[in-house]
Protein backbone atom coordinates (compact mmCIF):
# COMPACT_ATOMS: atom_id res chain seq x y z
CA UNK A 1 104.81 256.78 57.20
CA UNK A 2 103.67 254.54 59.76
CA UNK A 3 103.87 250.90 61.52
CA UNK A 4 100.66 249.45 63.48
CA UNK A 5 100.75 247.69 66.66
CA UNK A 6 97.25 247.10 67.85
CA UNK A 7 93.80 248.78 66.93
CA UNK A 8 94.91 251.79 68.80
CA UNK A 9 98.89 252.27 68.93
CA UNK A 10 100.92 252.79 66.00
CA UNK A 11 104.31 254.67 65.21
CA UNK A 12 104.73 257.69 62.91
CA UNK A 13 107.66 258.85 61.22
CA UNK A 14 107.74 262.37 60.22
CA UNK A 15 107.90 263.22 56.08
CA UNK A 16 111.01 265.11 57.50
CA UNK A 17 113.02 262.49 58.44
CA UNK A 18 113.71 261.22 62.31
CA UNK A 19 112.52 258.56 64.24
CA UNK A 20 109.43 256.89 64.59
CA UNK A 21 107.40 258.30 67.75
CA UNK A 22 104.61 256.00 69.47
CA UNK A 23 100.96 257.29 69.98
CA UNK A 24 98.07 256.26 70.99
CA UNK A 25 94.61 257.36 69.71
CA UNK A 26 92.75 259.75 71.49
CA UNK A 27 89.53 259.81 72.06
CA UNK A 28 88.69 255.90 71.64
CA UNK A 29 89.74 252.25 73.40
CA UNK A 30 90.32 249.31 71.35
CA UNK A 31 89.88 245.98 72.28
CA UNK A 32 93.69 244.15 73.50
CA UNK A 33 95.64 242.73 70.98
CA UNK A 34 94.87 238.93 72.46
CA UNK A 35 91.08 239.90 72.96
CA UNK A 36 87.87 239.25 71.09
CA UNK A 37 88.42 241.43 68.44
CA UNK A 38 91.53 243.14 69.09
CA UNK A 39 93.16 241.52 65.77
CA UNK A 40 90.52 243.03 63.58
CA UNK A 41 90.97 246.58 65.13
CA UNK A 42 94.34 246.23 64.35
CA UNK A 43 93.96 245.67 61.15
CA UNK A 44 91.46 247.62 60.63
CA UNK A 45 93.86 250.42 61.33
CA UNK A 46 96.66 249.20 59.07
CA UNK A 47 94.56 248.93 56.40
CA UNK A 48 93.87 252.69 56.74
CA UNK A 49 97.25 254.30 57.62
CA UNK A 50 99.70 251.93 57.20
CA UNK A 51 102.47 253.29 55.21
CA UNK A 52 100.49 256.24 54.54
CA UNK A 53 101.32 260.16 55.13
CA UNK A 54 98.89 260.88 58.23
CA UNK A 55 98.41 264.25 59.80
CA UNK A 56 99.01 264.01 63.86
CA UNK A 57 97.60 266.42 66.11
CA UNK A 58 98.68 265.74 69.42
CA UNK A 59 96.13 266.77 72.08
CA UNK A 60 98.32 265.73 75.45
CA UNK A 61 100.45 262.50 76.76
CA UNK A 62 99.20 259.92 79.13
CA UNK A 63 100.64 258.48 82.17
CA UNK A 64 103.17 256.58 80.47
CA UNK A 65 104.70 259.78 78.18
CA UNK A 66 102.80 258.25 75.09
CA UNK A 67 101.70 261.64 72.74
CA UNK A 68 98.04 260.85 73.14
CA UNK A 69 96.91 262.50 69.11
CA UNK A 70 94.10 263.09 66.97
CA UNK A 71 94.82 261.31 63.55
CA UNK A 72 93.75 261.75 60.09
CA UNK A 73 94.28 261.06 56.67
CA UNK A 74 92.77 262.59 53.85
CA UNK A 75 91.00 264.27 55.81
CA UNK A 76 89.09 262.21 57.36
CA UNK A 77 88.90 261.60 61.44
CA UNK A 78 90.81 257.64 62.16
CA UNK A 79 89.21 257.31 65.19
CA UNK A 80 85.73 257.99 64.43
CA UNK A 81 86.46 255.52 61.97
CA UNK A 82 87.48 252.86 63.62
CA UNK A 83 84.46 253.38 66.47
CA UNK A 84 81.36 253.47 63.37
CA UNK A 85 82.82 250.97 62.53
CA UNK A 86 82.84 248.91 65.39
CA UNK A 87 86.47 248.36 66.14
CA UNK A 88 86.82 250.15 69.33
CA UNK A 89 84.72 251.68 71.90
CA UNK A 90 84.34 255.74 72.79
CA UNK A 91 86.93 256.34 76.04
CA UNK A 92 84.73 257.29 78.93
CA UNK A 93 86.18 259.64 81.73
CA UNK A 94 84.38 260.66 84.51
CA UNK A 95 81.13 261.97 83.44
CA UNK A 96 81.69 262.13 79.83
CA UNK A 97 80.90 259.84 77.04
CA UNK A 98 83.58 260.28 75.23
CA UNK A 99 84.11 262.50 71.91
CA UNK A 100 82.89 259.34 70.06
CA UNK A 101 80.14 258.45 71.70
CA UNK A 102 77.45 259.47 68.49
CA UNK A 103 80.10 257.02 66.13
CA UNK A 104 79.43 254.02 69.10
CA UNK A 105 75.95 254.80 69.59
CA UNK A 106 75.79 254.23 65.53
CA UNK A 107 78.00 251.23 65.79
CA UNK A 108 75.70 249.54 68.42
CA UNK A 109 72.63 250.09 66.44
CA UNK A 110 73.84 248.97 63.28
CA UNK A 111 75.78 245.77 65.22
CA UNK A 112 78.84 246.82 63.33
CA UNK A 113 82.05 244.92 64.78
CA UNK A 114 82.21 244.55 68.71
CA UNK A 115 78.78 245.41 68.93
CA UNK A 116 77.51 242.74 67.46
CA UNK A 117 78.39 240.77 70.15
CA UNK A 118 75.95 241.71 73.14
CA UNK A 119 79.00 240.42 75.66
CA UNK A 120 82.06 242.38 74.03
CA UNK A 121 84.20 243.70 77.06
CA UNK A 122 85.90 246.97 77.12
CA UNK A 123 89.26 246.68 77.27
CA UNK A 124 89.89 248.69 80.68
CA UNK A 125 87.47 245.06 82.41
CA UNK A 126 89.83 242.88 80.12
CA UNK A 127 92.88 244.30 81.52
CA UNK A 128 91.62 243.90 84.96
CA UNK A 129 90.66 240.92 84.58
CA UNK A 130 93.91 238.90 82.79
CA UNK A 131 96.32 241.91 82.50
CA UNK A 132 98.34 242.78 79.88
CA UNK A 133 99.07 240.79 76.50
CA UNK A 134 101.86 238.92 76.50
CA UNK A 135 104.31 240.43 74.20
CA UNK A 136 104.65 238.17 70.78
């Protein structure tokens, strides 16, 4: 089962019973929840896995001990679906494009979401820019 916060954060609670755990997507950077955009990732997302069974790999944890995961459900990847379909951007690191770099380099041709705005900024320039959301 699951809750959604913004277009990449949501908590999972295991079929098993326990607490909710938060994680953040892998792999992908959605826009802020008070950015261009950052409403429709986020509900983008819900509408996918909220209050769904999800599988959750988690791949590492980030500097702030958030389980940093690869998520499906039924099988399919969540984050390559949110980036085709223009709801978040690949996460660049160092050198690399990011594992979905193909799904944003589809989303950009096909001006799905973000990229249909030629000035969408990627979250990491909003944040240094204004800083954080304010918390609702």
């Amino acid at each position: 089962m699951t809750r959604v916060f913004d277009g990449d954060t949501l908590w999972v609670k295991p079929l098993e019973g326990g607490r909710y755990r938060k994680l953040r997507l892998d792999g992908l950077d959605a826009p802020e929840i008070c950015q261009a955009g950052g409403r429709a990732a986020r509900d983008a997302l819900a509408a996918r896995v909220f209050q769904r069974v999800v599988t959750v790999n988690e791949r590492h944890r980030d500097h702030y001990g958030r389980a940093l995961v690869h998520l499906t459900h039924q099988g399919d990847d969540v984050g390559a679906w949110l980036v085709v379909r223009g709801h978040a951007w690949a996460y660049r690191w160092r050198y690399s494009e990011g594992a979905y770099a193909g799904q944003e380099s589809q989303a950009r041709a096909q001006k799905n979401g973000l990229f249909a705005d030629r000035d969408a900024e990627v979250p990491r320039d909003f944040r240094r820019r204004h800083g954080p959301c304010p918390l609702p």
